[in-house]
PDB file of N, CA and C in Angstrom:
ATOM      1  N   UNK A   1     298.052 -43.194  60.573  1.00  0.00           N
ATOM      2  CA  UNK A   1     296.702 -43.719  60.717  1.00  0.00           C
ATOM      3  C   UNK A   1     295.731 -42.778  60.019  1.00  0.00           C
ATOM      4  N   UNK A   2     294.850 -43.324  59.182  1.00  0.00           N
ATOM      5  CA  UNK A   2     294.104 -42.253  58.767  1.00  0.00           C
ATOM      6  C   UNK A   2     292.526 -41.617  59.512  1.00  0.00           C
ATOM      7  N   UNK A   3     292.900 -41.816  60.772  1.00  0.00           N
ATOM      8  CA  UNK A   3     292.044 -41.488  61.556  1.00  0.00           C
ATOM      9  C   UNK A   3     292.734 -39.662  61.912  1.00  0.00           C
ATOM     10  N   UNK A   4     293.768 -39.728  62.114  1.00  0.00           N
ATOM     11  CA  UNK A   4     294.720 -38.222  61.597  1.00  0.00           C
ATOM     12  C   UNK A   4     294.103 -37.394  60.673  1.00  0.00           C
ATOM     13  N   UNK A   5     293.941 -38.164  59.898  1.00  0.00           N
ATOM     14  CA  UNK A   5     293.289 -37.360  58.502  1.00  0.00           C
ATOM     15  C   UNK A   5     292.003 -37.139  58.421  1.00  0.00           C
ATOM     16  N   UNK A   6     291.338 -37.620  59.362  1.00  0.00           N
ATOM     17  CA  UNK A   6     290.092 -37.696  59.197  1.00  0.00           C
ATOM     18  C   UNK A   6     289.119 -38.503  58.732  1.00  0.00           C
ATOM     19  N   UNK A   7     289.455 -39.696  57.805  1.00  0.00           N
ATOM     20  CA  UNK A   7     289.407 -40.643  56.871  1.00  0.00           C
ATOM     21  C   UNK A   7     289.085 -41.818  58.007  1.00  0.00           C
ATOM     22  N   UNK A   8     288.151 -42.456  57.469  1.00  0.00           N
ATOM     23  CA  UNK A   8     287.691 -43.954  58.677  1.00  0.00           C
ATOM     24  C   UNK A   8     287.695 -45.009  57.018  1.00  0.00           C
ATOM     25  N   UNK A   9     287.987 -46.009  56.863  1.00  0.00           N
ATOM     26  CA  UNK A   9     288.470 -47.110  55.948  1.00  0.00           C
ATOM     27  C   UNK A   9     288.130 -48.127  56.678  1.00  0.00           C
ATOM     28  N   UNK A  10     286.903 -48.247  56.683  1.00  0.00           N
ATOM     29  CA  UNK A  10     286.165 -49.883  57.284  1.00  0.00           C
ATOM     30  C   UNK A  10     285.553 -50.818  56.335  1.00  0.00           C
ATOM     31  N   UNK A  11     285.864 -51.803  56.268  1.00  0.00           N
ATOM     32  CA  UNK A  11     285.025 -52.966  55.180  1.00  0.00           C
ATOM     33  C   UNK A  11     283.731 -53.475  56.109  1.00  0.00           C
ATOM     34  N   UNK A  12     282.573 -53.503  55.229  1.00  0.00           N
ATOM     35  CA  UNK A  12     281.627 -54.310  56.260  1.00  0.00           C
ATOM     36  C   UNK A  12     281.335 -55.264  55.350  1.00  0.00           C
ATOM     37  N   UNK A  13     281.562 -56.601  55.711  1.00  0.00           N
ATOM     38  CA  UNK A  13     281.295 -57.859  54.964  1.00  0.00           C
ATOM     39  C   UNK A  13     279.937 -58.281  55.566  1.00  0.00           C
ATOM     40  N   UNK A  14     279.084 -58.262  54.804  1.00  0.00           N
ATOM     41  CA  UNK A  14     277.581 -58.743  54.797  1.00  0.00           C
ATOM     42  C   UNK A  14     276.970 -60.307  54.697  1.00  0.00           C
ATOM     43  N   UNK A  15     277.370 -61.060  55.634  1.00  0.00           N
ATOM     44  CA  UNK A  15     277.804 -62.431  55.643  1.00  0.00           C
ATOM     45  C   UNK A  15     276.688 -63.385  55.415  1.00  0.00           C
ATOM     46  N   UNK A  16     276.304 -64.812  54.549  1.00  0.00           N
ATOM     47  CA  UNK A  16     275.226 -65.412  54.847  1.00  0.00           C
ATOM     48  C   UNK A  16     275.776 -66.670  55.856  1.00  0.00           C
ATOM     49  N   UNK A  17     275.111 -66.331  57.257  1.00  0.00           N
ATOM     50  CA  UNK A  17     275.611 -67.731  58.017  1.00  0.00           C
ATOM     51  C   UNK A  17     275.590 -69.207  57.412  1.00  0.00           C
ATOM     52  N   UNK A  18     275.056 -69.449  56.401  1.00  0.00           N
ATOM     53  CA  UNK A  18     274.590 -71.076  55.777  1.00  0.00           C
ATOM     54  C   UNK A  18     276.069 -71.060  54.984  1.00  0.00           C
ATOM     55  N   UNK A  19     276.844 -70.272  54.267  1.00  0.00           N
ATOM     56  CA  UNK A  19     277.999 -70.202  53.772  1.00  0.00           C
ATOM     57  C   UNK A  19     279.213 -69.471  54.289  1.00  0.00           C
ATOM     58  N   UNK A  20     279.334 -68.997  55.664  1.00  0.00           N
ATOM     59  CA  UNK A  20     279.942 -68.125  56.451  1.00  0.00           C
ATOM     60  C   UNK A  20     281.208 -67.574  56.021  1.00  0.00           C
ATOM     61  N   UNK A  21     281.572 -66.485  55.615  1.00  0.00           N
ATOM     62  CA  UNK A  21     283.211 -66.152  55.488  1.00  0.00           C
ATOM     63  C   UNK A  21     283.967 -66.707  56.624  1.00  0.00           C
ATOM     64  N   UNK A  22     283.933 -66.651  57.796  1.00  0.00           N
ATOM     65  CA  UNK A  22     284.286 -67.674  58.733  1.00  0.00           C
ATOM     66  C   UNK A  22     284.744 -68.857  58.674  1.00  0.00           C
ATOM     67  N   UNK A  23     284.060 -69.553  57.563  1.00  0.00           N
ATOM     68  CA  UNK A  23     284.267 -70.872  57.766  1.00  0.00           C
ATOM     69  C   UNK A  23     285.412 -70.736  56.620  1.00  0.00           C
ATOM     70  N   UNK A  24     285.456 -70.312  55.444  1.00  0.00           N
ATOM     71  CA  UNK A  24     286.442 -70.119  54.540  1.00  0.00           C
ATOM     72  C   UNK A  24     288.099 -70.412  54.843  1.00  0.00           C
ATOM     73  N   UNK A  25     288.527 -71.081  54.315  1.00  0.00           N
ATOM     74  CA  UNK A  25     290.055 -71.637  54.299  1.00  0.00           C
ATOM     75  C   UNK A  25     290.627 -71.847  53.171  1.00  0.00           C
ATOM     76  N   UNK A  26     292.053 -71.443  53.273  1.00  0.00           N
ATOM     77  CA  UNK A  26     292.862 -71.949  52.225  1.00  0.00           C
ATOM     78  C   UNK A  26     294.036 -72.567  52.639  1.00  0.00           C
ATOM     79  N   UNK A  27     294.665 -73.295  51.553  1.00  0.00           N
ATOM     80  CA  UNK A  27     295.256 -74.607  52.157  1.00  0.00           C
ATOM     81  C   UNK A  27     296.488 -74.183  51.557  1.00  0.00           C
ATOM     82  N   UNK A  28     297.638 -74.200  52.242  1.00  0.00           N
ATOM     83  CA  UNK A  28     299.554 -74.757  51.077  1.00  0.00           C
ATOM     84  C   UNK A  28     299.994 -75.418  51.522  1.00  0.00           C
ATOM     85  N   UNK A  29     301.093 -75.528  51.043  1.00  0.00           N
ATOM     86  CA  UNK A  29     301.967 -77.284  51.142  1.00  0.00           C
ATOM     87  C   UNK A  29     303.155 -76.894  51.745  1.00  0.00           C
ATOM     88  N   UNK A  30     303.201 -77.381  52.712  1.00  0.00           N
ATOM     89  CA  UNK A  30     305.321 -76.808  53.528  1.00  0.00           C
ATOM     90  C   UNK A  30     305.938 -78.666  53.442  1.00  0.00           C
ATOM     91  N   UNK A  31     306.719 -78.437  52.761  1.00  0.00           N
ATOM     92  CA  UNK A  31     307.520 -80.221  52.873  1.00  0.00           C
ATOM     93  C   UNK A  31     306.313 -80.773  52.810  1.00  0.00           C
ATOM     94  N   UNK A  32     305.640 -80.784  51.881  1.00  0.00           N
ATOM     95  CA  UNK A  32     304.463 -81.628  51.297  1.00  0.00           C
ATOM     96  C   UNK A  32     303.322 -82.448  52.119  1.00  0.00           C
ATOM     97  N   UNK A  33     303.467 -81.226  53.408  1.00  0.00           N
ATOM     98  CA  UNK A  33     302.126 -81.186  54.914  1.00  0.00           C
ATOM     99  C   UNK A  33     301.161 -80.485  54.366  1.00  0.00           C
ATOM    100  N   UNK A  34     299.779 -80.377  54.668  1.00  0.00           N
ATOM    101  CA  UNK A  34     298.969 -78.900  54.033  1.00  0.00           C
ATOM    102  C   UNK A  34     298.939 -78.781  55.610  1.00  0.00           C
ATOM    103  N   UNK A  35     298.992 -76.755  55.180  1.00  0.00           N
ATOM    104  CA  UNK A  35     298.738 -75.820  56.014  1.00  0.00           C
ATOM    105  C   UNK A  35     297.427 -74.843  55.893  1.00  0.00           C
ATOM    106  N   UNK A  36     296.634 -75.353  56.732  1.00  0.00           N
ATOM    107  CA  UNK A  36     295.272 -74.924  56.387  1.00  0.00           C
ATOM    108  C   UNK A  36     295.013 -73.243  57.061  1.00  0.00           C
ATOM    109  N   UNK A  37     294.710 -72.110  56.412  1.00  0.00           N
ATOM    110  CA  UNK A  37     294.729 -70.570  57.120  1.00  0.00           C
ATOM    111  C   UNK A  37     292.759 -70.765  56.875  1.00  0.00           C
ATOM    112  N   UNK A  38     292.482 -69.590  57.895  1.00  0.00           N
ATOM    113  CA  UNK A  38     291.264 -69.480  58.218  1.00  0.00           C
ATOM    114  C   UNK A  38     291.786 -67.580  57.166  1.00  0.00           C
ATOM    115  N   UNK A  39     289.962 -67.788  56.205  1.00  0.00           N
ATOM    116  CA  UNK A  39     290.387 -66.587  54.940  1.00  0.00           C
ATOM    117  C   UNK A  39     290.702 -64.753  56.458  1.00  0.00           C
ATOM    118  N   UNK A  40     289.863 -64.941  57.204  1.00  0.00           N
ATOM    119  CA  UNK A  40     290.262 -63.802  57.505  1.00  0.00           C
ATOM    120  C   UNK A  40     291.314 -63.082  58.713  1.00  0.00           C
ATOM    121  N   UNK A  41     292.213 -64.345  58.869  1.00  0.00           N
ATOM    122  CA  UNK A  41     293.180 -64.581  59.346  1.00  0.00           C
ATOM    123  C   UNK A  41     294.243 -63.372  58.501  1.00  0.00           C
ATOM    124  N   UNK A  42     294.166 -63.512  57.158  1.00  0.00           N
ATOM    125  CA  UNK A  42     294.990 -62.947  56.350  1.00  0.00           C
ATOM    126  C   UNK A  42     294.705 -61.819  55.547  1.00  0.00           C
ATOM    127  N   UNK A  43     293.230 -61.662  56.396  1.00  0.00           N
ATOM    128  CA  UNK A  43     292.196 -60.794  55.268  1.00  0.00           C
ATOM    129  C   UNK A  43     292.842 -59.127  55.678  1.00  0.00           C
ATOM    130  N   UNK A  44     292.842 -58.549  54.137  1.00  0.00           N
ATOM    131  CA  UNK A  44     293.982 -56.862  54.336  1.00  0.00           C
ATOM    132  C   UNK A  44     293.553 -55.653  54.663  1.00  0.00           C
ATOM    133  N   UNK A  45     292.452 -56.075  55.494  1.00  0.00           N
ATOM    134  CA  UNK A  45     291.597 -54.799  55.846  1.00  0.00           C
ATOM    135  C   UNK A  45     292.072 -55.024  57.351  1.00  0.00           C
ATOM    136  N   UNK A  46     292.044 -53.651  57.656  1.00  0.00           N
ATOM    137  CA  UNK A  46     292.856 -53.894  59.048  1.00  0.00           C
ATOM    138  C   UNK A  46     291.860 -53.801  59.978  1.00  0.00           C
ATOM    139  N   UNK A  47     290.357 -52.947  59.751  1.00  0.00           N
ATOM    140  CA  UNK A  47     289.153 -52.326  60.501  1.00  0.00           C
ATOM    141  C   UNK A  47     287.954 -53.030  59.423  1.00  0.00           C
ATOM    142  N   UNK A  48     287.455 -53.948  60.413  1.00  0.00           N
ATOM    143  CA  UNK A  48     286.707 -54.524  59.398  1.00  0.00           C
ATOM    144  C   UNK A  48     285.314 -55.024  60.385  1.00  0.00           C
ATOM    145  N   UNK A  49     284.335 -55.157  60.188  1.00  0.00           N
ATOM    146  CA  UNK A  49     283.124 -56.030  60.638  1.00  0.00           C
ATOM    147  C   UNK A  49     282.118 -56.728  59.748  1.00  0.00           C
ATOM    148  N   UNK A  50     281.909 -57.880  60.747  1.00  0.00           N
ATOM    149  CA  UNK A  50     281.183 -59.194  59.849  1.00  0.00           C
ATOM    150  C   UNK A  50     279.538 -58.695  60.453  1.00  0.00           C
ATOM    151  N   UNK A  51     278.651 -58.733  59.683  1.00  0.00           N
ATOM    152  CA  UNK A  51     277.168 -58.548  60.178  1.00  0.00           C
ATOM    153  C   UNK A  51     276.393 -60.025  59.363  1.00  0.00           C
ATOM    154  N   UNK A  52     275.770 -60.907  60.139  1.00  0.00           N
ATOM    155  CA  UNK A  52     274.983 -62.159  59.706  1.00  0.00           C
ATOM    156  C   UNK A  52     273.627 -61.859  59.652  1.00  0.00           C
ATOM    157  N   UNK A  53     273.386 -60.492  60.308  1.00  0.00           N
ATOM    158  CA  UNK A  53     271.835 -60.471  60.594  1.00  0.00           C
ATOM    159  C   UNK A  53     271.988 -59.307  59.779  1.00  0.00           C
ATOM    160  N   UNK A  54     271.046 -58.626  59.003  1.00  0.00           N
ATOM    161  CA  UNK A  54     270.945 -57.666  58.164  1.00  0.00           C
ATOM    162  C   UNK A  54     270.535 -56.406  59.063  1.00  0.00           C
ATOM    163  N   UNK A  55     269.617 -56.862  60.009  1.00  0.00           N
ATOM    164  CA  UNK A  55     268.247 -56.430  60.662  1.00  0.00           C
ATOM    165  C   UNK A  55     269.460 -55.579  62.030  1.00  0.00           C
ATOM    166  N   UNK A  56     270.988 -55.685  61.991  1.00  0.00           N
ATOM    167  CA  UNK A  56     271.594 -55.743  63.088  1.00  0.00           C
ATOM    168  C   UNK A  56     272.911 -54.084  62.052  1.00  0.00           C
ATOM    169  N   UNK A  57     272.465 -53.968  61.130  1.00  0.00           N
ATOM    170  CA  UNK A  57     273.582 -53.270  59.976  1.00  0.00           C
ATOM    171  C   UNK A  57     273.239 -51.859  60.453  1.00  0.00           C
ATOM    172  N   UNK A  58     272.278 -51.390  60.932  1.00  0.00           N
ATOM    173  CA  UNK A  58     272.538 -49.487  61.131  1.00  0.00           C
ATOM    174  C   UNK A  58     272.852 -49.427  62.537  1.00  0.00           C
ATOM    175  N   UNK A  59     272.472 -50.418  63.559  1.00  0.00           N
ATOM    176  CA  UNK A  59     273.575 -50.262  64.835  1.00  0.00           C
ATOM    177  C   UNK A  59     275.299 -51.107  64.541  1.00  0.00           C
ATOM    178  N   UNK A  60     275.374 -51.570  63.408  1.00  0.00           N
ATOM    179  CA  UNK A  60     276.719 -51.492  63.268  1.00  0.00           C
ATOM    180  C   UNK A  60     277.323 -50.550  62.726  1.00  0.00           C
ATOM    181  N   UNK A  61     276.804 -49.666  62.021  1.00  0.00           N
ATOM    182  CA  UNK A  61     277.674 -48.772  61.567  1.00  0.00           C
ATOM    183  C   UNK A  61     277.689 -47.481  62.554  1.00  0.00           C
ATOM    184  N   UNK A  62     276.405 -47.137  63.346  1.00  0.00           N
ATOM    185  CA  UNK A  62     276.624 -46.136  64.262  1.00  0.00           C
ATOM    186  C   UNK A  62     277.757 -46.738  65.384  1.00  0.00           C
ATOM    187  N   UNK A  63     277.498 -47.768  65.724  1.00  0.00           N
ATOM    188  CA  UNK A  63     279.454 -48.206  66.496  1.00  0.00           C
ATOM    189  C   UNK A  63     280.204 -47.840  66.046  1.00  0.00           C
ATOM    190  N   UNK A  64     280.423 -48.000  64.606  1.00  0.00           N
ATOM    191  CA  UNK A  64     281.548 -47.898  64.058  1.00  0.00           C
ATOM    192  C   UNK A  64     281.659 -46.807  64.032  1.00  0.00           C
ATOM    193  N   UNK A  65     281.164 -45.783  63.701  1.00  0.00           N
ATOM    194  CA  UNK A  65     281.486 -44.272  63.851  1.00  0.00           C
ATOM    195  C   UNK A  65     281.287 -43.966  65.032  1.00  0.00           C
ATOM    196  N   UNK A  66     280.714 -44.306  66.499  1.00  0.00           N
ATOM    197  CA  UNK A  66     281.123 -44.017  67.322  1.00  0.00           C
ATOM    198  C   UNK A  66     282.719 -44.298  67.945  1.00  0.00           C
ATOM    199  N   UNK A  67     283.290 -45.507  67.331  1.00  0.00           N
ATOM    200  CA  UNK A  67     284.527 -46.246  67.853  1.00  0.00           C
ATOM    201  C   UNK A  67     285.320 -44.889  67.212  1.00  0.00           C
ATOM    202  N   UNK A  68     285.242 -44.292  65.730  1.00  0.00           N
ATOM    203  CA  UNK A  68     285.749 -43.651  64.948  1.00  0.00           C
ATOM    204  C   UNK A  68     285.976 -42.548  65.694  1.00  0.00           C
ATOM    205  N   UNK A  69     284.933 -41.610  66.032  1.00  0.00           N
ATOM    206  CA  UNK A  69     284.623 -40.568  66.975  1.00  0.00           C
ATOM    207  C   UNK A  69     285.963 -40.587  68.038  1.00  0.00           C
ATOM    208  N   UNK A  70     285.610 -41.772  69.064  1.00  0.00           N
ATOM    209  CA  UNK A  70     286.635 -42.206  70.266  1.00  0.00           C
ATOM    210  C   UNK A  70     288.032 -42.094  69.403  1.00  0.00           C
ATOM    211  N   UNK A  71     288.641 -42.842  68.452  1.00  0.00           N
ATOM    212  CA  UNK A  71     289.616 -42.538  67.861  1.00  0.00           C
ATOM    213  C   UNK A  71     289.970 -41.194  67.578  1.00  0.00           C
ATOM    214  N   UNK A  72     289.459 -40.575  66.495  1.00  0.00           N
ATOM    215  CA  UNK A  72     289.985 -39.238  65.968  1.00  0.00           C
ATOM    216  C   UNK A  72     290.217 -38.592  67.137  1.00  0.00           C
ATOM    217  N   UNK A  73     289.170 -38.036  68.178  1.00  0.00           N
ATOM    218  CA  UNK A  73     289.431 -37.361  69.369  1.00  0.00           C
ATOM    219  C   UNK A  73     290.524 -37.627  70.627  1.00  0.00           C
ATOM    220  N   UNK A  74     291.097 -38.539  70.556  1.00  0.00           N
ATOM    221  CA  UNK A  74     291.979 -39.212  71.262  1.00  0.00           C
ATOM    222  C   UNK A  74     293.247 -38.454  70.657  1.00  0.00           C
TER     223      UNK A  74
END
């Protein structure tokens, strides 16, 4: 974990609710059914947060380095 190392690896996706990453899907074919995935179902960030409100982005990141904090010290 690179919380060991010292290292915090968070994505913050900066979302517009009228087009939501949320709502995002992609579709494949099994025996010619579609299988519809929701995008962040599969998304490769393992530590990640969605912010819709802009006005809401420097108490998300002090969480996040507080959550970080709770981690490393653990």
């Amino acid at each position: 974990m690179s919380a060991r190392r010292g290292l915090l690896v968070a994505f913050i996706v900066l979302d517009n609710p009228q087009s939501s990453v949320l709502d995002m899907q992609s579709v494949s074919f099994a025996s010619g059914k579609p299988t519809f995935t929701k995008y962040l179902d599969t998304f490769p960030f393992p530590f990640y947060t969605l912010v819709q409100d802009i006005g809401r982005l420097p108490s998300v990141i002090s969480d996040l380095l507080r959550q970080w904090m709770e981690i490393a010290a653990a």
